[in-house]
N, C-alpha and C. Protein backbone atom coordinates (compact mmCIF):
# COMPACT_ATOMS: atom_id res chain seq x y z
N UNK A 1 7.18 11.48 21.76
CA UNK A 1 7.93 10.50 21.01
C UNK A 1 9.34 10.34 21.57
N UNK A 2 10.16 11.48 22.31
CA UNK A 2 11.04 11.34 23.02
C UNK A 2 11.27 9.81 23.79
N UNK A 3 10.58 10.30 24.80
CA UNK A 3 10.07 9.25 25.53
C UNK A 3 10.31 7.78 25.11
N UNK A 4 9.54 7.58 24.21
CA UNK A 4 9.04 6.59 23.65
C UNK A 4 10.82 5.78 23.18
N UNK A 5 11.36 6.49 22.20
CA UNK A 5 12.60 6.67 21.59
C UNK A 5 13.54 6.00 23.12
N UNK A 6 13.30 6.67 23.85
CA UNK A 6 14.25 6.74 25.07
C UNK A 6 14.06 5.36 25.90
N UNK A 7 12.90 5.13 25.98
CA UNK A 7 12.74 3.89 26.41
C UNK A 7 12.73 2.62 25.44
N UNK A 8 12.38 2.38 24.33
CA UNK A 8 13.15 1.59 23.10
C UNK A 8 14.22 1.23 23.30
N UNK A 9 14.86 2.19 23.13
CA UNK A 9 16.64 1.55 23.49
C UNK A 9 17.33 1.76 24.54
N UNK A 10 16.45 2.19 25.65
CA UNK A 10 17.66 1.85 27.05
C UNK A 10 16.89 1.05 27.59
N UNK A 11 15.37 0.64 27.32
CA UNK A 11 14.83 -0.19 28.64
C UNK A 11 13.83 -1.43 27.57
N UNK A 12 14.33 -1.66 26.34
CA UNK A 12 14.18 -2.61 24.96
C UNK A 12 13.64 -3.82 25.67
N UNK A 13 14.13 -4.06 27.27
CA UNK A 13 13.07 -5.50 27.63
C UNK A 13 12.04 -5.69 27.84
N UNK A 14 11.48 -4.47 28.25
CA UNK A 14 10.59 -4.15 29.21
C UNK A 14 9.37 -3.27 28.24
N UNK A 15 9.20 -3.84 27.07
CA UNK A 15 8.54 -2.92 25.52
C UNK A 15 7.06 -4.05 25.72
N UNK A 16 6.41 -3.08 25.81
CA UNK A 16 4.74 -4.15 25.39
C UNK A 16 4.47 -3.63 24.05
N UNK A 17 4.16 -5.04 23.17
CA UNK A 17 4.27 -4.66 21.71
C UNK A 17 3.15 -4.13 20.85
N UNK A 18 1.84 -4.21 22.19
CA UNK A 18 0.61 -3.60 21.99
C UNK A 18 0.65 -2.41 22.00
N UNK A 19 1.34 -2.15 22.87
CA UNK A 19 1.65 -0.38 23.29
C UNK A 19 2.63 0.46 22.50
N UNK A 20 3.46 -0.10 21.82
CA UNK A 20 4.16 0.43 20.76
C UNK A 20 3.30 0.39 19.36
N UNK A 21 2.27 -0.77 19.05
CA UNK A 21 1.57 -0.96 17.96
C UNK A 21 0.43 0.61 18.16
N UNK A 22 0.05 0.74 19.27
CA UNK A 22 -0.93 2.05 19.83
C UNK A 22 -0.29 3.38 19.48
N UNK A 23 1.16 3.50 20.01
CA UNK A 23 1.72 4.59 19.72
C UNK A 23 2.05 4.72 19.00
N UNK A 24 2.31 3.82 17.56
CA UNK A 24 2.74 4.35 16.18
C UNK A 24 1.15 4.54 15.00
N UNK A 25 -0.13 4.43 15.69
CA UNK A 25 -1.55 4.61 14.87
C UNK A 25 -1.64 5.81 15.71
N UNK A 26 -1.45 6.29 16.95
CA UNK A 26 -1.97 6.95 17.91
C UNK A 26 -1.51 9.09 17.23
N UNK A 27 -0.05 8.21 17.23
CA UNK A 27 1.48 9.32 16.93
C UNK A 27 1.52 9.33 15.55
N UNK A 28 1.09 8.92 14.69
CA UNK A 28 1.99 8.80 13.32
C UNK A 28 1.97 10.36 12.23
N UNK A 29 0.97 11.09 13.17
CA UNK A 29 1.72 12.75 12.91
C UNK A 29 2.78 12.86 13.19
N UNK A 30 3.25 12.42 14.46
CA UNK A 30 4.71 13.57 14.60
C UNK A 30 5.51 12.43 14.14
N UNK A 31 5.50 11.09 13.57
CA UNK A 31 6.61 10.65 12.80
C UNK A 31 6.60 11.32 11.58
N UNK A 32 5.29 11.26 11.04
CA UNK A 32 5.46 12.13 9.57
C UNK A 32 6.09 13.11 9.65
N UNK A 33 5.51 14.12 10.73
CA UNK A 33 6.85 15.51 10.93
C UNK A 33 8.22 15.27 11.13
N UNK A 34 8.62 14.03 11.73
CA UNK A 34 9.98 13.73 11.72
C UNK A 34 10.17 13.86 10.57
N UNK A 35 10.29 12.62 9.96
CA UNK A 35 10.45 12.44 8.37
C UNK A 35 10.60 13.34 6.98
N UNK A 36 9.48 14.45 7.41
CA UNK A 36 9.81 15.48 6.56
C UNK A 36 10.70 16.73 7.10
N UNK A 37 11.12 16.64 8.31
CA UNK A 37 12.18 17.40 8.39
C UNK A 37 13.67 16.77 7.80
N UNK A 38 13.80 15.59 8.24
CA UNK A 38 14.44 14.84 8.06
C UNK A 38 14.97 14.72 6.89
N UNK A 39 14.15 14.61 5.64
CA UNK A 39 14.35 15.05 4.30
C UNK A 39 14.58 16.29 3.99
N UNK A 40 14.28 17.12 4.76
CA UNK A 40 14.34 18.67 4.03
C UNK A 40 15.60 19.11 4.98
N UNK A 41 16.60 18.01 5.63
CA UNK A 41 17.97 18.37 6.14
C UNK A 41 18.62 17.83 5.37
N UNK A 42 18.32 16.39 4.80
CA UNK A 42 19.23 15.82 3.76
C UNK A 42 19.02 16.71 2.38
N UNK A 43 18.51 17.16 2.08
CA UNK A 43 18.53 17.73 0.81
C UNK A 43 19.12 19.07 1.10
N UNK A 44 19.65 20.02 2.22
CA UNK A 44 20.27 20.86 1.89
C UNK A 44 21.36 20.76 1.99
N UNK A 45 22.09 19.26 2.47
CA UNK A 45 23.67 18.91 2.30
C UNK A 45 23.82 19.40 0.52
């Protein structure tokens, strides 16, 4: 997902929107793991 992240916003022209539609059904474990870390950092502010 690095990757992915990294090329989004430095190379944003050059995005096939099939291939991002693939990698978010493909990946959408490790967004969920984002997300719940993500929450469980905001909640110990």
């Amino acid at each position: 997902m690095a990757w992915f992240r990294n090329r989004l916003i430095h190379i944003y022209w050059d995005i096939d929107n099939d291939r991002i539609y693939d990698l978010l059904r493909e990946d959408v474990g490790d967004i969920e793991q984002y997300l719940a870390e993500y929450i469980r950092a905001l909640q110990r502010k």
